[in-house]
Protein backbone atom coordinates (compact mmCIF):
# COMPACT_ATOMS: atom_id res chain seq x y z
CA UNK A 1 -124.59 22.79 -32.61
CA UNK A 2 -127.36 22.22 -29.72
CA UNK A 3 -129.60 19.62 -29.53
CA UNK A 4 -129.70 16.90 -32.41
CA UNK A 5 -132.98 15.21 -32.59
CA UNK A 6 -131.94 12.62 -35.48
CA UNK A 7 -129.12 11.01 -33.26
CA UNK A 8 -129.63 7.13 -33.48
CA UNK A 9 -128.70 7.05 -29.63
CA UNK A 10 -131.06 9.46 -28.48
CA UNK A 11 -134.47 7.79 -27.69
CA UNK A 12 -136.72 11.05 -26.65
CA UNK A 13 -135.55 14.27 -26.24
CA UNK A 14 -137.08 16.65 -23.15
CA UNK A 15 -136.70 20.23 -22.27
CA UNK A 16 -133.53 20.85 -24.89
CA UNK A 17 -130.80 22.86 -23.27
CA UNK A 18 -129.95 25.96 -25.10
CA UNK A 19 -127.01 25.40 -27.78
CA UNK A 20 -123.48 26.28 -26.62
CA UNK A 21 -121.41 29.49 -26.50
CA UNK A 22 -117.65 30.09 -26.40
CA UNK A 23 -117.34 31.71 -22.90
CA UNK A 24 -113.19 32.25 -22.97
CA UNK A 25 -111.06 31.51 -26.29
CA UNK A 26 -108.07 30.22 -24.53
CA UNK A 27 -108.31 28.39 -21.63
CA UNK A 28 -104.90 26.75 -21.43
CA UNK A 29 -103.15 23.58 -22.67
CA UNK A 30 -105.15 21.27 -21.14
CA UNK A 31 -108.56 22.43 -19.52
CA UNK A 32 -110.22 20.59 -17.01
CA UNK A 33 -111.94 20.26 -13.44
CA UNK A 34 -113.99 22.84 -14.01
CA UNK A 35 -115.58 23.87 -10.76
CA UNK A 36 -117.90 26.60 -9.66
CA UNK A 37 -118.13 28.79 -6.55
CA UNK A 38 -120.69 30.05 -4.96
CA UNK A 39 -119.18 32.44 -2.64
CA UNK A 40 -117.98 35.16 -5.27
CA UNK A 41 -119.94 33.41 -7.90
CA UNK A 42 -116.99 32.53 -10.35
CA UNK A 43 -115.33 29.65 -12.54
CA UNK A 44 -112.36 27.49 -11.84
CA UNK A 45 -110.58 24.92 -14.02
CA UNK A 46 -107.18 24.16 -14.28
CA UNK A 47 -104.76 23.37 -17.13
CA UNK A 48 -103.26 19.94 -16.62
CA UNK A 49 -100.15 20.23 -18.33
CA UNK A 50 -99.30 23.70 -18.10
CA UNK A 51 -99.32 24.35 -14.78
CA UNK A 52 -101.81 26.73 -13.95
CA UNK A 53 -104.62 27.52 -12.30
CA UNK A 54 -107.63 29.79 -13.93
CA UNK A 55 -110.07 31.69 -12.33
CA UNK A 56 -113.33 33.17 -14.28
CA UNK A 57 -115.03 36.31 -13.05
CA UNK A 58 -118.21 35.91 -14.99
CA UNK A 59 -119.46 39.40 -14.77
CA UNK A 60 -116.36 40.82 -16.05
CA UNK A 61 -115.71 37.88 -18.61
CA UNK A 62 -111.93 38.38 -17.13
CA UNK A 63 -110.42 35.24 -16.38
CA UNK A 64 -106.78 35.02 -14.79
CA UNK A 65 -104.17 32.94 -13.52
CA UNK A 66 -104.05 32.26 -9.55
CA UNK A 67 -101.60 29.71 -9.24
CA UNK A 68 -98.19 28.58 -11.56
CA UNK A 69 -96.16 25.47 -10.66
CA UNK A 70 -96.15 21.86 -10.72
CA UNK A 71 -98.90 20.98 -12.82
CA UNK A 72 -102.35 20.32 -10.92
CA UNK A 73 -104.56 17.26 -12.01
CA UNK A 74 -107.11 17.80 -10.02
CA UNK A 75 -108.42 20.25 -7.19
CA UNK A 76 -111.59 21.09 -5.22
CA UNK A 77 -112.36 24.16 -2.86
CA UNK A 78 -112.30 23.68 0.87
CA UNK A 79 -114.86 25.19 3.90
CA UNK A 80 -112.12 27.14 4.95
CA UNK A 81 -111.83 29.30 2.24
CA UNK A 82 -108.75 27.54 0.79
CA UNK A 83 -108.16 25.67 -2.24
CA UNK A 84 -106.82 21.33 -2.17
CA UNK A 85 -104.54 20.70 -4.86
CA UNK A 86 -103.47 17.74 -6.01
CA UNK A 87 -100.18 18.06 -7.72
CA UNK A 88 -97.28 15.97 -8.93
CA UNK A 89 -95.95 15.04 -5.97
CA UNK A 90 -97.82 16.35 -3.15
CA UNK A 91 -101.64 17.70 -1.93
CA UNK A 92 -101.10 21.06 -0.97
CA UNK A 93 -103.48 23.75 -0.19
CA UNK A 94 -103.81 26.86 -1.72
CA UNK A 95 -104.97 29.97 0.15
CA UNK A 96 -105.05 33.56 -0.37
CA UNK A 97 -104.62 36.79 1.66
CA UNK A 98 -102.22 39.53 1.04
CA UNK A 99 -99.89 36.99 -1.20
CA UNK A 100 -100.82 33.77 -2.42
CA UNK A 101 -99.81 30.78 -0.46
CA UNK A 102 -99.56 26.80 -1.29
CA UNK A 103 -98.71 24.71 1.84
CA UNK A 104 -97.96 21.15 1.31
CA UNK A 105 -100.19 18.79 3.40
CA UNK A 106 -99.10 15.58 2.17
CA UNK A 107 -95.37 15.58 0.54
CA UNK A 108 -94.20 12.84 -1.57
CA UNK A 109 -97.57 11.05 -2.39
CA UNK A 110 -97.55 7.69 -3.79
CA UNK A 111 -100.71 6.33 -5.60
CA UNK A 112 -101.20 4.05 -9.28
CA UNK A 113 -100.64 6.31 -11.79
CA UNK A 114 -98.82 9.10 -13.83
CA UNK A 115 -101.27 11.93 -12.36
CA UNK A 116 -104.37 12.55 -10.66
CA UNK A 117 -107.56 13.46 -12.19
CA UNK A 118 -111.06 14.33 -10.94
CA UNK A 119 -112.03 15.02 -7.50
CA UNK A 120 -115.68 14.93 -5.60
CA UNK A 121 -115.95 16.25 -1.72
CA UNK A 122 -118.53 14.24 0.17
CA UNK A 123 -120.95 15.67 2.82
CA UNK A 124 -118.35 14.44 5.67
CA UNK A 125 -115.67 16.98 3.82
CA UNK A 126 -113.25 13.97 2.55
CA UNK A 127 -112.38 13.98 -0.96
CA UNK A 128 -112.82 11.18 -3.62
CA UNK A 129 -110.28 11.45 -6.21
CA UNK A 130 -108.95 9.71 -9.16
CA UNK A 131 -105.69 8.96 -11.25
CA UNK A 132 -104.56 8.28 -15.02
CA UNK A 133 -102.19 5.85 -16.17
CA UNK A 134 -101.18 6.03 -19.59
CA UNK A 135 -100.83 3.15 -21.58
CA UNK A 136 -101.57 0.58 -18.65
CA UNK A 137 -105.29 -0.03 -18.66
CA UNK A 138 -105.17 -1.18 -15.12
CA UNK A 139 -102.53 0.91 -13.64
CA UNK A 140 -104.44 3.67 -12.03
CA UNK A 141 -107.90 4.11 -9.72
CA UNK A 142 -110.20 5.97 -7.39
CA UNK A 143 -108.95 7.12 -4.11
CA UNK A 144 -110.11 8.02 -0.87
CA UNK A 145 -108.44 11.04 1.08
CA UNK A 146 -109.95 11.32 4.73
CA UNK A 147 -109.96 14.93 6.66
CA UNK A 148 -106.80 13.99 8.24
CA UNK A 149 -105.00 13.23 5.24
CA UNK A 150 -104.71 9.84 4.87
CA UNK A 151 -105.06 8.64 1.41
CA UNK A 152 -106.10 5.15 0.56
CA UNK A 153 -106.99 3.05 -2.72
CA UNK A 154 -110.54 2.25 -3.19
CA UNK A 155 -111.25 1.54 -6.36
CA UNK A 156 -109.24 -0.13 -9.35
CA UNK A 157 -109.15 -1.89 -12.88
CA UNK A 158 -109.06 1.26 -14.97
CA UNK A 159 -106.71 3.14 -16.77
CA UNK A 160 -108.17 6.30 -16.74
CA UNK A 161 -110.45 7.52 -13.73
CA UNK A 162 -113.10 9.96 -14.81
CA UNK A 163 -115.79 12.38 -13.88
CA UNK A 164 -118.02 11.75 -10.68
CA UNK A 165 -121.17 12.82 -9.24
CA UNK A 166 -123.65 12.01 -6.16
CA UNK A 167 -127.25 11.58 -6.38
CA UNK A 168 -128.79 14.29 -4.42
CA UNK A 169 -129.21 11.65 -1.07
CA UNK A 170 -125.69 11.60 -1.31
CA UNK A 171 -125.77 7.44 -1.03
CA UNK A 172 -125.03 6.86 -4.38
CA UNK A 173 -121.65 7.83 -6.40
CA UNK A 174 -121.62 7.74 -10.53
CA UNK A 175 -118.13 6.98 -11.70
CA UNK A 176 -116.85 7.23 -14.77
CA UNK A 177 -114.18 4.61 -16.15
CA UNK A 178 -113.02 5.81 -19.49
CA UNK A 179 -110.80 2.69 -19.84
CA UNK A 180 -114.06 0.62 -20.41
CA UNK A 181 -116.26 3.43 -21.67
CA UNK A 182 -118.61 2.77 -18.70
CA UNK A 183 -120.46 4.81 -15.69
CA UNK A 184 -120.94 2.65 -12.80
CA UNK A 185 -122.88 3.57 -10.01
CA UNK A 186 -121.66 2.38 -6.17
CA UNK A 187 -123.87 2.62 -3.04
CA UNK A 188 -121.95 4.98 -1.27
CA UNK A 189 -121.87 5.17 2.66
CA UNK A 190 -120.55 8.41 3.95
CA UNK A 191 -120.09 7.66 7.90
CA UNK A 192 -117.05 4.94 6.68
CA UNK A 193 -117.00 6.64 2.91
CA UNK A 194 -116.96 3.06 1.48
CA UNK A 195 -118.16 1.70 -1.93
CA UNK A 196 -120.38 -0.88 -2.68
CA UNK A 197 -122.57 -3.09 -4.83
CA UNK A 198 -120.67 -1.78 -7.90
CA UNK A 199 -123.13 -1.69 -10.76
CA UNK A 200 -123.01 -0.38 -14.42
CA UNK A 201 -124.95 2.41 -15.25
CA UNK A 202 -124.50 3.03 -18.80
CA UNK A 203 -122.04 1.43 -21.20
CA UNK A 204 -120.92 3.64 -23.94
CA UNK A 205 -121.21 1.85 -27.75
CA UNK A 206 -118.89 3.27 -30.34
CA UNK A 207 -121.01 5.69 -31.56
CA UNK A 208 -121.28 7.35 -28.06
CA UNK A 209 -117.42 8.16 -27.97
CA UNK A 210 -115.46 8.11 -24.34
CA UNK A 211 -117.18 9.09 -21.65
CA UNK A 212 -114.65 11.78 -19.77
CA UNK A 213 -116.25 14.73 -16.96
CA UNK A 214 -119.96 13.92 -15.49
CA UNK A 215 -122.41 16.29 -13.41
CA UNK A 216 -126.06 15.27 -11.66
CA UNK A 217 -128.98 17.62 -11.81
CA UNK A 218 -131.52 17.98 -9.34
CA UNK A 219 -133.42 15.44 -11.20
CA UNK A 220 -131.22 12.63 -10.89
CA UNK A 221 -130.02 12.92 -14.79
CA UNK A 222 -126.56 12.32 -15.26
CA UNK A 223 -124.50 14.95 -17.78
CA UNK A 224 -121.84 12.93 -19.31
CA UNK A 225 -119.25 14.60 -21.12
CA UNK A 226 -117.78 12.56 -23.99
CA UNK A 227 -114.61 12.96 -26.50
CA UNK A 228 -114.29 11.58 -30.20
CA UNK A 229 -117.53 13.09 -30.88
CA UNK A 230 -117.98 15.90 -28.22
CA UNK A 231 -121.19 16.03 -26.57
CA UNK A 232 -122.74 15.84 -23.99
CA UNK A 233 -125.20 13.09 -22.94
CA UNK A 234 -128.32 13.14 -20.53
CA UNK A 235 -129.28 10.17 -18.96
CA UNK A 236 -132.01 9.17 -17.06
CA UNK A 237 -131.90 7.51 -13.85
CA UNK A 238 -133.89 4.33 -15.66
CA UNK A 239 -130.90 4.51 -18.02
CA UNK A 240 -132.57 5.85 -20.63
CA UNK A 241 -130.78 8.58 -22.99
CA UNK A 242 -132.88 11.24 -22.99
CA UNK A 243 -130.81 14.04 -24.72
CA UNK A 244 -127.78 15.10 -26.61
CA UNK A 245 -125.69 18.54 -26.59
CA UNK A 246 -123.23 19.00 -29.58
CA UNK A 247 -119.82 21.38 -29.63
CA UNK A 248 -117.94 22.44 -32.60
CA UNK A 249 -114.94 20.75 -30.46
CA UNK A 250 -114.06 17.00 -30.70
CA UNK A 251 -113.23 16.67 -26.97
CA UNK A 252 -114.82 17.48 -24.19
CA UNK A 253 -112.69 17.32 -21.16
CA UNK A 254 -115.05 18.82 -18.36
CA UNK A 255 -118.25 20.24 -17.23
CA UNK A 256 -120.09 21.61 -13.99
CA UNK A 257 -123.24 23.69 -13.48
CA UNK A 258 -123.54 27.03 -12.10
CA UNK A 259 -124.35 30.44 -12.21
CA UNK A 260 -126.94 31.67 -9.38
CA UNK A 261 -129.83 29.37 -9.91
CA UNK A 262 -127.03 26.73 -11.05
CA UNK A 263 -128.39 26.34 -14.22
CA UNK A 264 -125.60 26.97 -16.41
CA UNK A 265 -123.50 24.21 -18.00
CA UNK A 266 -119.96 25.12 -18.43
CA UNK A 267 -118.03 22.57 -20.69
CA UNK A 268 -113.83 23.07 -21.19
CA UNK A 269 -112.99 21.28 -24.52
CA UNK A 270 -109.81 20.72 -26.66
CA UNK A 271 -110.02 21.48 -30.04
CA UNK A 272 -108.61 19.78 -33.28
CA UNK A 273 -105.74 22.26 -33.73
CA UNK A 274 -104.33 22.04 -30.33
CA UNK A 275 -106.68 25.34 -28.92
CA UNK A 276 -109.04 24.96 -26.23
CA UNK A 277 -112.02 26.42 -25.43
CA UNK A 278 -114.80 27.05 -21.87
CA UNK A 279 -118.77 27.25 -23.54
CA UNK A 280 -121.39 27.74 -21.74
CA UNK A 281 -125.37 27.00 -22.23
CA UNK A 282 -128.58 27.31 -20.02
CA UNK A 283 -130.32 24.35 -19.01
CA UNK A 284 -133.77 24.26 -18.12
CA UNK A 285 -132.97 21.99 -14.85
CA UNK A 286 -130.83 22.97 -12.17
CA UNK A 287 -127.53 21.13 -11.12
CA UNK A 288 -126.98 19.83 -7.82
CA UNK A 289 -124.38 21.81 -5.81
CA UNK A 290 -121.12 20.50 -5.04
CA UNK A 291 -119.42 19.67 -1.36
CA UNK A 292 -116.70 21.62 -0.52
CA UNK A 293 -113.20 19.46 1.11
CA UNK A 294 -112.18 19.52 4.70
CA UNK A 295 -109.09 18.34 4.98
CA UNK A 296 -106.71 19.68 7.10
CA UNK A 297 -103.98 16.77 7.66
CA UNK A 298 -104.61 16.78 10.99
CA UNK A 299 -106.59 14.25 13.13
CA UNK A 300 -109.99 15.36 14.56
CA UNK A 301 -109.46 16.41 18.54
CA UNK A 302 -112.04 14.27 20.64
């Protein structure tokens, strides 16, 4: 466990991040999207096949279930205070006052694809989010869901859209394609929020394992999670690998910074026997914070 200097794939390692700690024991089924918020400074992930949504209180360590239902593949606060979730079926919103409330906004969604997966706000407030098709390497993809609730396809070719991140200009998006073991990086142009110039930005040998959840520190260094072995990699934005992060857990399904200075990693994994866990593990850079969604279904009044 922590950083491992000897790794053939590892050219220089700077600043080593402190070696992981189990944060909760059993995080569900199938942890992942981990996501932290600022406002009451806690930890969100949700368990993609057993239908719930978890919520961490850090300073407590007490970590609870705020939603049950159809299962939720992917999800992402909003600037209103509520929560998007994108379900089975639908994208419905989440919010909470005396009772707990999910509203559907869009009812009887149709996208490529048995689920969806992760999801990325931009600075406009519309939402980036992916699918997974099993078995069908080319039967699921990135899509684009404006403020007004349209959703449209933007990206395709994979079987398995994974983590994303921005650079901290915000013109840039790193997506992960664990179909092809690859992170590609699109110029990214947030008045239209269209991709372009689709490059790769680091193509995963054997030895690396499948690249799954990704984060961006203030540096520009992408975090990539991997499965099959789980780690996590650092790479530089010349492409270079410049670290490695080990966990006594073969996959690694998700991770996000946070904490007040944001210099936390939190990392959900699955373990061998079917458990799961959440570690945690200071890093010596900080991560760059996250949008929050604004969707509302509705179309902007002029």
């Amino acid at each position: 466990m922590g950083v491992i200097l000897e790794a053939s794939t590892v050219e220089k390692v700077i600043a080593p991040a402190a070696a992981p700690e189990v944060l909760v024991e059993d995080a569900g089924k199938a942890p992942a999207n981990l996501h932290w918020d600022d406002r009451d400074e806690s930890l969100w992930w949700t368990d993609t096949e057993g239908g719930r949504l978890f919520r961490l209180n850090v300073r407590t360590g007490i970590s609870s279930a705020v939603y049950e239902g159809p299962n939720v593949g992917a999800f992402l606060p909003q600037e209103d205070g509520s929560w998007l979730l994108f379900r089975e079926k639908d994208i419905a919103q989440l919010s909470f006052g005396r009772h707990e409330q999910v509203s559907p906004l869009l009812e009887n969604v149709r996208f490529d694809g048995d689920r969806f997966s992760e999801a990325l706000a931009d600075a406009t407030g519309r939402v980036l989010v992916g699918t997974v098709r099993h078995g069908r390497p080319n039967g699921a993809g990135l899509y684009r869901l404006e403020t007004d609730g349209t959703l449209a396809k933007i990206v395709g070719g994979t079987g398995a859209s994974g983590g994303m991140g921005w650079n901290a200009a915000g013109d840039a998006l790193y997506w992960t394609c664990e179909t092809t073991r690859t992170i590609c990086r699109f110029r990214y142009d947030a008045r239209r929020g269209a991709v372009s110039n689709r490059q790769v930005f680091h193509e995963c040998p054997p030895d690396e394992g499948v690249p799954t959840a990704l984060a961006v520190d203030v540096e520009g260094t992408v975090w990539s999670a991997r499965r099959e072995p789980g780690a996590i990699l650092k790479i530089a934005m010349d492409r270079r690998l410049r670290g490695q992060v080990t966990f006594p857990a073969p996959r690694l399904t998700s991770l996000t910074f946070g904490g007040k200075d944001h210099r936390t990693v939190f990392a959900a994994a699955s373990l061998a026997d079917g458990s799961s866990r959440i570690f945690a593990f200071q890093s010596p850079v900080a991560g760059l914070a996250l949008n929050r969604a604004r969707v509302t279904g509705k179309t902007p009044s002029l």
